[in-house]
C-alpha atoms as a PDB file:
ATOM      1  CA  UNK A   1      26.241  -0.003  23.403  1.00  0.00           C
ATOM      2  CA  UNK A   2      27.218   2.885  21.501  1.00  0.00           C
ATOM      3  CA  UNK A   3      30.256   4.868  22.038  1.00  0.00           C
ATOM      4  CA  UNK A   4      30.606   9.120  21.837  1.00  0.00           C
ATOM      5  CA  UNK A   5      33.931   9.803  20.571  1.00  0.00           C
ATOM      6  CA  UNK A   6      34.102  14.080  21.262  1.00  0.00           C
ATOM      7  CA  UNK A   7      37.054  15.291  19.171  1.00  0.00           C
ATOM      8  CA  UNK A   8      38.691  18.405  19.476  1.00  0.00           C
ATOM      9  CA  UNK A   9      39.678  20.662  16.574  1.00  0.00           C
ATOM     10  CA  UNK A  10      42.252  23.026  16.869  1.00  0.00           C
ATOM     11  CA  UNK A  11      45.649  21.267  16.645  1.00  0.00           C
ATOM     12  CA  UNK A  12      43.684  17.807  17.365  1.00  0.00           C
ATOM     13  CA  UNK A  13      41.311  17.265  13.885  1.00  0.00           C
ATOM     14  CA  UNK A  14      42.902  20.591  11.929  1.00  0.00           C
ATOM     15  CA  UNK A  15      46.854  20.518  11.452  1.00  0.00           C
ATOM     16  CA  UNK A  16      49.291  23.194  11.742  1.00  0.00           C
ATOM     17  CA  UNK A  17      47.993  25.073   8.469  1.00  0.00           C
ATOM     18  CA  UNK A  18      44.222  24.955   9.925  1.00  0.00           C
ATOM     19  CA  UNK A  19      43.497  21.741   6.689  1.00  0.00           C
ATOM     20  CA  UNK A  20      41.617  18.793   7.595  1.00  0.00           C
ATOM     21  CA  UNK A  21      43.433  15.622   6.458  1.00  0.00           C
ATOM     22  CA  UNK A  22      41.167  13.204   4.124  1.00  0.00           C
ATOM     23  CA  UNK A  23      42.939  10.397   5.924  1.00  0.00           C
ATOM     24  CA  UNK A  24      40.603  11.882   9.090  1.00  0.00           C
ATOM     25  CA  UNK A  25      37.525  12.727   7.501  1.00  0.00           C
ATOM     26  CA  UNK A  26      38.149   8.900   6.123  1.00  0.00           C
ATOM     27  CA  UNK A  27      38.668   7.534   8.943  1.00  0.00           C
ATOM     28  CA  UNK A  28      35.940   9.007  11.190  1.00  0.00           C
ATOM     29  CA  UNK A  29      32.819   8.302   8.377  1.00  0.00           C
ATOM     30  CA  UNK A  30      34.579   4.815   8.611  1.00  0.00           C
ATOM     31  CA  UNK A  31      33.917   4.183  12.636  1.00  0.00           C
ATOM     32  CA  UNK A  32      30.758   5.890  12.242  1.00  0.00           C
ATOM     33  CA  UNK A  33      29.646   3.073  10.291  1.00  0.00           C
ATOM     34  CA  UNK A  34      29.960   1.269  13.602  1.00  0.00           C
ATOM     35  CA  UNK A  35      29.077   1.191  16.893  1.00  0.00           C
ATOM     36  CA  UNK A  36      30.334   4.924  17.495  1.00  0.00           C
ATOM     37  CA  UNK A  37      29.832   8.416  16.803  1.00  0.00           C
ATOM     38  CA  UNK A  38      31.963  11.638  16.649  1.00  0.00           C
ATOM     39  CA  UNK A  39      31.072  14.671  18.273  1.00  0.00           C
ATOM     40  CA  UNK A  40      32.908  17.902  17.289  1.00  0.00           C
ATOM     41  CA  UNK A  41      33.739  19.467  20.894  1.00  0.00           C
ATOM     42  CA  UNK A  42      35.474  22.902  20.727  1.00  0.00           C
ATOM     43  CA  UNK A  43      36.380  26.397  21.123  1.00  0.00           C
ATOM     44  CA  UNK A  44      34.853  27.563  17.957  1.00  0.00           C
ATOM     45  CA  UNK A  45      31.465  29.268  17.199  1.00  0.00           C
ATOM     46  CA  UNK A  46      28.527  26.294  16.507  1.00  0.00           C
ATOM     47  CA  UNK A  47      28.327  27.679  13.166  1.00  0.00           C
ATOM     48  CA  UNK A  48      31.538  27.019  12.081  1.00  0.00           C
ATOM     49  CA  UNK A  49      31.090  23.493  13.694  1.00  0.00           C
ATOM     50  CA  UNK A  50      27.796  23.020  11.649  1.00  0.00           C
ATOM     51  CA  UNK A  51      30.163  23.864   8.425  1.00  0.00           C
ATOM     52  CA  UNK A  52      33.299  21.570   9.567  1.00  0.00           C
ATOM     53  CA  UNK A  53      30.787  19.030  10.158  1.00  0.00           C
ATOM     54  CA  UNK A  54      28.943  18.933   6.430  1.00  0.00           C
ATOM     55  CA  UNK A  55      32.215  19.535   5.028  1.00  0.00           C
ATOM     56  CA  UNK A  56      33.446  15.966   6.941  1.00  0.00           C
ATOM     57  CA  UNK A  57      30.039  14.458   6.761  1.00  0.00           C
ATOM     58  CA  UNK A  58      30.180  13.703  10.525  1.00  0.00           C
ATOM     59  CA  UNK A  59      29.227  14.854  13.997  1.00  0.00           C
ATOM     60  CA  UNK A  60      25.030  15.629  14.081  1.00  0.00           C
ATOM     61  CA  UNK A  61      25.782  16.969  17.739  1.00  0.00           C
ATOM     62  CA  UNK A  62      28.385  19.734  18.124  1.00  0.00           C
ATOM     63  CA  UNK A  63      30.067  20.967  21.403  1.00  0.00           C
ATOM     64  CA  UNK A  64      31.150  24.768  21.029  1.00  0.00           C
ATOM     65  CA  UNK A  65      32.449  27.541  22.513  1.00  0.00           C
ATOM     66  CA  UNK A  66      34.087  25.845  24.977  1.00  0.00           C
ATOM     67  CA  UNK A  67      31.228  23.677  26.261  1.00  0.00           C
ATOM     68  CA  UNK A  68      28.961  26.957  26.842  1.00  0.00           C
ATOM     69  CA  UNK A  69      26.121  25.278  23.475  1.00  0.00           C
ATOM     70  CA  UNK A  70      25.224  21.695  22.561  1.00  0.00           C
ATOM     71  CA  UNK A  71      23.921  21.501  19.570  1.00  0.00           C
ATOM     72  CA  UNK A  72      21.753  18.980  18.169  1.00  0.00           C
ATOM     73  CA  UNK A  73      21.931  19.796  13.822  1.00  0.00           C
ATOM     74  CA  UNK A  74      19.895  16.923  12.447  1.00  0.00           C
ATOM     75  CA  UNK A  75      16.992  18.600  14.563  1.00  0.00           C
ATOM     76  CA  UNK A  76      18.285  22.413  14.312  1.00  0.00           C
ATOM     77  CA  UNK A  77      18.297  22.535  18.048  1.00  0.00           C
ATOM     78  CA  UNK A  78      19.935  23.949  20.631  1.00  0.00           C
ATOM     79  CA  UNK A  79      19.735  21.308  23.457  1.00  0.00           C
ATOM     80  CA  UNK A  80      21.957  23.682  25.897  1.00  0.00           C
ATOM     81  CA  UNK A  81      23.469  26.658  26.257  1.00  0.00           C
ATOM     82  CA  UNK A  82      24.830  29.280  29.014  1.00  0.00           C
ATOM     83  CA  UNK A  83      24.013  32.307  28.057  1.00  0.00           C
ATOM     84  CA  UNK A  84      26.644  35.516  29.444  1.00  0.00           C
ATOM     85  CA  UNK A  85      24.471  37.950  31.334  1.00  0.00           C
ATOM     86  CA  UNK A  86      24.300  41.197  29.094  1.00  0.00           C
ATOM     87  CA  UNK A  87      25.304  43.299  31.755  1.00  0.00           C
ATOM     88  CA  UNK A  88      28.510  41.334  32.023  1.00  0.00           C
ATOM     89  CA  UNK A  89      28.974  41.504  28.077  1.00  0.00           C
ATOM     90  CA  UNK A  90      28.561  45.601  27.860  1.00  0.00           C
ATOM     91  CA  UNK A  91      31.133  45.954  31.085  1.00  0.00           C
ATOM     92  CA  UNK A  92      33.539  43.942  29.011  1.00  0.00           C
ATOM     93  CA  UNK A  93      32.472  45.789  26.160  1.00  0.00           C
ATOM     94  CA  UNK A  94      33.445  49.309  27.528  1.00  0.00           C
ATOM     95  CA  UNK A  95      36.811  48.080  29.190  1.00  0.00           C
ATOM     96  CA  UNK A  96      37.447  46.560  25.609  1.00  0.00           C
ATOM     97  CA  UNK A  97      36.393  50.424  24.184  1.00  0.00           C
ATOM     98  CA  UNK A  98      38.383  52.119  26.645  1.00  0.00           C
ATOM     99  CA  UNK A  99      41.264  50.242  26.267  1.00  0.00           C
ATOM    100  CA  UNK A 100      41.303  49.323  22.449  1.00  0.00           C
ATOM    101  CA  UNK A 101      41.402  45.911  23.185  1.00  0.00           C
ATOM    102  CA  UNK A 102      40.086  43.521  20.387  1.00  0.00           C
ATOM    103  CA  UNK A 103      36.588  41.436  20.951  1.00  0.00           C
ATOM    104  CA  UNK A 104      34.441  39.587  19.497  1.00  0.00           C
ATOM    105  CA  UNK A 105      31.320  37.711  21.249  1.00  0.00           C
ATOM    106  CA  UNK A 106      30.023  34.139  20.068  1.00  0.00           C
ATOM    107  CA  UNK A 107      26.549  33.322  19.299  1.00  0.00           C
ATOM    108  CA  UNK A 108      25.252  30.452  18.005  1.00  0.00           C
ATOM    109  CA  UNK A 109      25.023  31.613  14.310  1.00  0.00           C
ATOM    110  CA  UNK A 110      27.757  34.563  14.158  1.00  0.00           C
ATOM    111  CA  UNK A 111      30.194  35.767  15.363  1.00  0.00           C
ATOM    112  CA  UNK A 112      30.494  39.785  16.635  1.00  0.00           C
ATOM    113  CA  UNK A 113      33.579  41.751  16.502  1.00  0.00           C
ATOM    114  CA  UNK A 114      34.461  45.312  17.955  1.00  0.00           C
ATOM    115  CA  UNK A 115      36.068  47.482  15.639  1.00  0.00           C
ATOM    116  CA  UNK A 116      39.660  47.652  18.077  1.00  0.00           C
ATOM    117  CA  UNK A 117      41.104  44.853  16.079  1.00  0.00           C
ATOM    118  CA  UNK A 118      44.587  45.227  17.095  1.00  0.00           C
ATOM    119  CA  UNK A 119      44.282  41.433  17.212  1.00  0.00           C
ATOM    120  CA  UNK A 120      43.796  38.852  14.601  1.00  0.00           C
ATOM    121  CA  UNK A 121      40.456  38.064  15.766  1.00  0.00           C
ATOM    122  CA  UNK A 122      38.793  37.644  12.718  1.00  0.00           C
ATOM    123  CA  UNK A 123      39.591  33.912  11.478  1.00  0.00           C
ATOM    124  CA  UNK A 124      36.378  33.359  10.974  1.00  0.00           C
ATOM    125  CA  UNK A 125      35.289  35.203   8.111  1.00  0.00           C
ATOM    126  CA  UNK A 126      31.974  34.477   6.219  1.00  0.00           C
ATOM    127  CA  UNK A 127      30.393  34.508   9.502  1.00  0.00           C
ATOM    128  CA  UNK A 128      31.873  37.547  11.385  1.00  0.00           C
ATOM    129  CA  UNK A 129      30.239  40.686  11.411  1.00  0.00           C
ATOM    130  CA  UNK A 130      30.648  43.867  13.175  1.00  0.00           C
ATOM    131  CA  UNK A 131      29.419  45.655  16.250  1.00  0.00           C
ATOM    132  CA  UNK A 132      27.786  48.613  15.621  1.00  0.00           C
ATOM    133  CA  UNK A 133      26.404  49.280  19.570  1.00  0.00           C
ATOM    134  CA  UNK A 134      26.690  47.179  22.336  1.00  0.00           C
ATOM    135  CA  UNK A 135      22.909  47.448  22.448  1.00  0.00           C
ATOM    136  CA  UNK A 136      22.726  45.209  19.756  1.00  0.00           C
ATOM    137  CA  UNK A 137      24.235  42.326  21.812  1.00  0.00           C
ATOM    138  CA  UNK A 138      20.988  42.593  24.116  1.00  0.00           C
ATOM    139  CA  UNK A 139      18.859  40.372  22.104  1.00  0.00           C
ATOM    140  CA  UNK A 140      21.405  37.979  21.215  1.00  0.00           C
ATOM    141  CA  UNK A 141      22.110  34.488  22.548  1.00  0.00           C
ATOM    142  CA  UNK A 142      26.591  35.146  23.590  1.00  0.00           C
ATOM    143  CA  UNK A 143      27.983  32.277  25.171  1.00  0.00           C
ATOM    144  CA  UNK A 144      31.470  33.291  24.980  1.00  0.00           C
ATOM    145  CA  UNK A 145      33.195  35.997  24.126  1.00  0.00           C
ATOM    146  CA  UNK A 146      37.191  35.936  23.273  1.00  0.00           C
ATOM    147  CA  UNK A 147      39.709  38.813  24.348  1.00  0.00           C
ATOM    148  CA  UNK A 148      43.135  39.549  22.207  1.00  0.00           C
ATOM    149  CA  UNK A 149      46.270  41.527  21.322  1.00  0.00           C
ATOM    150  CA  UNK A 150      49.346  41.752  20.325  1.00  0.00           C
ATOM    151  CA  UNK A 151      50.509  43.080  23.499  1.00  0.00           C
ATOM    152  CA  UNK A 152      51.775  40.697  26.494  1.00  0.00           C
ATOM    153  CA  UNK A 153      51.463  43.249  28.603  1.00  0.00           C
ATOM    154  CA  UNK A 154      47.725  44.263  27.711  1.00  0.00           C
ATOM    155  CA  UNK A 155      46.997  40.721  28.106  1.00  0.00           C
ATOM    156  CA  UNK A 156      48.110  40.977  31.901  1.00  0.00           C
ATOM    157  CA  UNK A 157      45.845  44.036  32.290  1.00  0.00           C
ATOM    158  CA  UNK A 158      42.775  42.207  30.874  1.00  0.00           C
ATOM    159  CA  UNK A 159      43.299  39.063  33.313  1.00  0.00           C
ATOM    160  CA  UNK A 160      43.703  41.879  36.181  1.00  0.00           C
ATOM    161  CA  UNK A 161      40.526  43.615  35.225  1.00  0.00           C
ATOM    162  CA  UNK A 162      38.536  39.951  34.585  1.00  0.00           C
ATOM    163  CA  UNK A 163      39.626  38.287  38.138  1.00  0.00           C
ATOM    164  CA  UNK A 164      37.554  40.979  39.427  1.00  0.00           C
ATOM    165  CA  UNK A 165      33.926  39.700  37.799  1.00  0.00           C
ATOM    166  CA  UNK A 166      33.760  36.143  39.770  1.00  0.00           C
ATOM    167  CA  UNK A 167      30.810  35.185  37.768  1.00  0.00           C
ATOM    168  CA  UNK A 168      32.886  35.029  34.490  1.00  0.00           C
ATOM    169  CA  UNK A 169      36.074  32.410  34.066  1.00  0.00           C
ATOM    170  CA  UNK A 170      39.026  32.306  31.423  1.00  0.00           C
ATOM    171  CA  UNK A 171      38.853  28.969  30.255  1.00  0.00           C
ATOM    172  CA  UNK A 172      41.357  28.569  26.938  1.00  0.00           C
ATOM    173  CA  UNK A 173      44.215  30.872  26.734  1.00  0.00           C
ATOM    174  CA  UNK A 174      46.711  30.747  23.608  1.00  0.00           C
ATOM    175  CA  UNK A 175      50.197  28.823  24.070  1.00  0.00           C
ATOM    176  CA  UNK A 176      52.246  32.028  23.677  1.00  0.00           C
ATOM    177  CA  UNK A 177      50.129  33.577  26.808  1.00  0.00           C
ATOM    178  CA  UNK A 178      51.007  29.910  28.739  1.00  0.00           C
ATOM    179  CA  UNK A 179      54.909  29.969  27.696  1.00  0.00           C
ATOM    180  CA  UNK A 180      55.335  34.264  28.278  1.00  0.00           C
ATOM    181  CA  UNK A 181      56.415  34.263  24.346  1.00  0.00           C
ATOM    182  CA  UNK A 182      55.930  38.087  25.117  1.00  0.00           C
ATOM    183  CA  UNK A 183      57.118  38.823  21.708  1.00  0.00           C
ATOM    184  CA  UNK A 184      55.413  36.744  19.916  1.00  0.00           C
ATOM    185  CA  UNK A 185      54.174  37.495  16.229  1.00  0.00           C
ATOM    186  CA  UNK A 186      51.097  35.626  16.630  1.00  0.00           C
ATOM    187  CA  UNK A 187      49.632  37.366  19.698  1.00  0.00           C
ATOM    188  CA  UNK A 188      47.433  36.361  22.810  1.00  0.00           C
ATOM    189  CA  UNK A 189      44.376  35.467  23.183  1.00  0.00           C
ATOM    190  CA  UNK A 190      41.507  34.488  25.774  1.00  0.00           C
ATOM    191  CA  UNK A 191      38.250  32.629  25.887  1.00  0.00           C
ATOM    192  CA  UNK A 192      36.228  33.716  28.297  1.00  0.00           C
ATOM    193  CA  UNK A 193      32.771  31.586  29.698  1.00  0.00           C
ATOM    194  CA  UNK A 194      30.628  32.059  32.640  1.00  0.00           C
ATOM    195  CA  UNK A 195      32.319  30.296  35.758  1.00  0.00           C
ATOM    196  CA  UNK A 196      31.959  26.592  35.977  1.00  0.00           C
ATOM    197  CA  UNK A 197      31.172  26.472  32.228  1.00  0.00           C
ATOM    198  CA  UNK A 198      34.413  24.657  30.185  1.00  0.00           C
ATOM    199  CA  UNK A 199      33.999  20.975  27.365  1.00  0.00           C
ATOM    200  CA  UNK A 200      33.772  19.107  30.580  1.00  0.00           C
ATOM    201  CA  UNK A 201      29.596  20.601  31.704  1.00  0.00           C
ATOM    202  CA  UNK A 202      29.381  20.630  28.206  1.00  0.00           C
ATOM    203  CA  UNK A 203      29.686  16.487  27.859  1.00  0.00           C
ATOM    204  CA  UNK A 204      28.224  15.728  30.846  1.00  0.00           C
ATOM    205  CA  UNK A 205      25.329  18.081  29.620  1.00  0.00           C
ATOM    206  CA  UNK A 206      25.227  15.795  26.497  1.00  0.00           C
ATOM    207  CA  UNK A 207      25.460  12.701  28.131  1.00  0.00           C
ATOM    208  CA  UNK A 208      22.111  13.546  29.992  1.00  0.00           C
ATOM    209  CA  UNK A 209      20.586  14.349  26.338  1.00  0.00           C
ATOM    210  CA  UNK A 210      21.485  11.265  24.941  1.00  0.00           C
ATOM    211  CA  UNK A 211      21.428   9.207  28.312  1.00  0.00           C
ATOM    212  CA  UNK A 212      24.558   7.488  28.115  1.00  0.00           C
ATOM    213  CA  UNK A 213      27.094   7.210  30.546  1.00  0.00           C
ATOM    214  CA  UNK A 214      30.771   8.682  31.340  1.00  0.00           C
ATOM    215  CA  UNK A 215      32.032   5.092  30.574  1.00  0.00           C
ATOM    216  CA  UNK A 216      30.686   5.303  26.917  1.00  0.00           C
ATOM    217  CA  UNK A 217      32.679   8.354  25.954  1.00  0.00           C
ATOM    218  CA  UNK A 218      36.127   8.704  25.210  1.00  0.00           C
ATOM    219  CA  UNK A 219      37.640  12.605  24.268  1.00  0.00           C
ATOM    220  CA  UNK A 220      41.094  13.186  21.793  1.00  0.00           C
ATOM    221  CA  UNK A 221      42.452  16.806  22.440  1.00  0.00           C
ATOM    222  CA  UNK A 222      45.960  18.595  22.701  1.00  0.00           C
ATOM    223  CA  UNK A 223      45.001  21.996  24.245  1.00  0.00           C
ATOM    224  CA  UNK A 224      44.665  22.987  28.427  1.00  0.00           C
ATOM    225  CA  UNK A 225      40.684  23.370  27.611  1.00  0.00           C
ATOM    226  CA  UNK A 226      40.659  19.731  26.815  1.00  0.00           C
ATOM    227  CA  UNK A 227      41.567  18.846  30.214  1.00  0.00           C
ATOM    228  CA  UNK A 228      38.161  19.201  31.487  1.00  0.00           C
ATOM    229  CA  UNK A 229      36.919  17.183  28.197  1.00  0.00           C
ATOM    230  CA  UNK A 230      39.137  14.197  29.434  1.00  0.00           C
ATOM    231  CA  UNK A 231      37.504  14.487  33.273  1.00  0.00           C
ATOM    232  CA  UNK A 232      34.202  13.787  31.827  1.00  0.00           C
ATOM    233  CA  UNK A 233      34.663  10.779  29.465  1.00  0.00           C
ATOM    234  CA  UNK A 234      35.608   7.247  30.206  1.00  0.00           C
ATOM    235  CA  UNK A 235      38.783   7.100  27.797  1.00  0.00           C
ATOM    236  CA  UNK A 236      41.386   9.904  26.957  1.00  0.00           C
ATOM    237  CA  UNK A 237      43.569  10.012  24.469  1.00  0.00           C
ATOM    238  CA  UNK A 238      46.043  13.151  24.107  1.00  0.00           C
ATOM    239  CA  UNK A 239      47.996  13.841  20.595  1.00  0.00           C
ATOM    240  CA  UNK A 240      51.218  13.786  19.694  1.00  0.00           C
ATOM    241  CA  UNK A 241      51.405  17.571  19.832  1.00  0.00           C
ATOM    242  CA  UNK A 242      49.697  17.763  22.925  1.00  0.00           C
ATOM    243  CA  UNK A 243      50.693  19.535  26.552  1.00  0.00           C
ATOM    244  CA  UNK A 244      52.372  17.218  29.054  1.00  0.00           C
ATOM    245  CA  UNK A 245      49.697  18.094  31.361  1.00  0.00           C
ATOM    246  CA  UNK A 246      47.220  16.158  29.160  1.00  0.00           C
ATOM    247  CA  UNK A 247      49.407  13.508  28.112  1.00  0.00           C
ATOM    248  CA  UNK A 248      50.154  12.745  31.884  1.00  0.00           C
ATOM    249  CA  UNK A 249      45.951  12.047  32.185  1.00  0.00           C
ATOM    250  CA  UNK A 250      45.821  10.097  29.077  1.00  0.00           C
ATOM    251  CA  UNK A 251      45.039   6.118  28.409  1.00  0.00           C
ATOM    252  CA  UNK A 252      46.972   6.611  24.791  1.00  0.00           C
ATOM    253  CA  UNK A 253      48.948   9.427  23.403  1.00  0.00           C
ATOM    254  CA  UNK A 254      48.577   8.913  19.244  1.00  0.00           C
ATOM    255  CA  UNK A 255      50.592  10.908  16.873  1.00  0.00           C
ATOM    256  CA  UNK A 256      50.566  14.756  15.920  1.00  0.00           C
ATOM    257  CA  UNK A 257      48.080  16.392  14.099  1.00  0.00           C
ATOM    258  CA  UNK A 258      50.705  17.088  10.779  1.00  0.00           C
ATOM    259  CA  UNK A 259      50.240  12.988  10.847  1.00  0.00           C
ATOM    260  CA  UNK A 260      47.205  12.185  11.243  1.00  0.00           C
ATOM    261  CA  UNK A 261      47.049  11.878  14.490  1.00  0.00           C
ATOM    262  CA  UNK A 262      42.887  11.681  14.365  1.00  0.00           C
ATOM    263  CA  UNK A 263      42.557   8.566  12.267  1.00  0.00           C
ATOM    264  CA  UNK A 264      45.686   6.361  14.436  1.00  0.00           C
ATOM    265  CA  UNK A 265      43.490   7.115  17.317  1.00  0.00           C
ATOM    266  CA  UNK A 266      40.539   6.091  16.049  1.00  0.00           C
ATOM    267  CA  UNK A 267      41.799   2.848  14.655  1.00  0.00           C
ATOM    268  CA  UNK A 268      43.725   2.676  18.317  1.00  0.00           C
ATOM    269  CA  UNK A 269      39.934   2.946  20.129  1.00  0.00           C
ATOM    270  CA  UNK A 270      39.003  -0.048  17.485  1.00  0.00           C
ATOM    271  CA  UNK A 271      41.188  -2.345  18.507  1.00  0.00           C
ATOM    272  CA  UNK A 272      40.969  -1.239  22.322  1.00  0.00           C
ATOM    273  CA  UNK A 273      36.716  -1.471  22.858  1.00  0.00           C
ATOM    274  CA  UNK A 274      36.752  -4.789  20.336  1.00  0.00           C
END
């Protein structure tokens, strides 16, 4: 029976300069010629999994936003999403406003910035664009949105002012907001989903499109957001690079992402479902 192999991106697939290795792309084109298939599961916008994904030649089904879309890109469909409440979205917006606090809201074919970007926010270019009202959100399909600065301490406001909205959870926060680096050069950030909603709902949510079971999926990841990812599938393994907290649930821990660390898992899950 076939096998879902859901592969993270961020410090999992991409290394520490953001590349994808052509020993990975290699390497997952090779298992797909098999019994298995990859499925891009991430933090990222859809669109910029749809572009990862022609650019590997893998993954038809995508995972983004931190579980909040399946996407189904062989069919241009979206098979699920969880769509943030626009009421919700222009609260945030006008705590963002009033506070100059950098946002930008994910859709399934752009992504929307505020113009308070005293945060690095903007990584993904060719499809970013800019909010011009809040009103123009209304229409729109936001799944997630993601919160950042420079500031530690505006960071500790933000999570003040979100634990007071029950209906919307921080589900992926950046390493330096884990470890207090409260001067770090590379900021803070949050992603931010309707409660319940994380890569975990968003697997099991596939595995009910594709009716397959738990047993026939198997997750690699590094990041805290992956931890829900490995409580849905059958088989974890964690990277090299990854948090202890992840290695502790994993079956295998494979190398980092500067080596590879994609394809030694892959031929790792090979030699382990022969």
């Amino acid at each position: 029976m076939k096998k879902y192999i859901f592969v993270d991106i961020d410090g999992t697939l991409t290394d520490s300069k953001k590349r994808v290795s052509q020993a990975n792309i290699k390497a997952m084109n090779e298992i797909e010629k098999k019994d298995y298939e990859i499925v891009f599961c991430s933090g990222r916008t859809n669109d910029y999994l749809v572009d990862l994904s022609e650019k590997c030649n893998t993954s038809r089904y995508l995972i983004s936003s931190n579980g909040s879309m399946v996407y189904d890109q062989k069919n241009k469909e979206i098979i699920y999403q969880d769509k943030i409440p626009f009421e919700l979205l222009e609260h945030i917006y006008e705590y963002c406003k009033t506070n100059r606090m950098a946002i930008s809201f994910n859709t399934e074919k752009n992504r929307y910035c505020n113009d308070f970007l005293n945060y690095d926010i903007n990584y993904e270019e060719k499809d970013t664009k800019r909010i011009r009202s809040i009103k123009d959100m209304e229409t729109k399909n936001i799944t997630q949105f993601v919160l950042g600065s420079y500031s530690y301490e505006e960071m500790t406001k933000v999570k003040d002012f979100l634990d007071t909205i029950p209906s919307l959870e921080i589900v992926n926060i950046s390493t330096t907001m884990k470890l207090k680096q409260i001067d770090s050069p590379d900021g803070f950030f949050y992603d931010v989903v309707l409660k319940g909603v994380n890569k975990g709902t968003g697997i099991r949510n596939f595995i009910k499109t594709v009716k397959t079971k738990k047993e026939n999926c198997i997750a690699i990841g590094d990041h805290i957001n992956d931890i829900d990812m490995f409580n849905a599938v059958g088989y974890k393994i964690a990277m090299g690079n990854a948090w202890d907290e992840l290695k502790e649930k994993a079956n295998f821990v494979t190398k980092t992402n500067d080596e590879d660390g994609v394809k030694y898992a892959l031929e790792h899950i090979e030699k382990e479902f022969l």
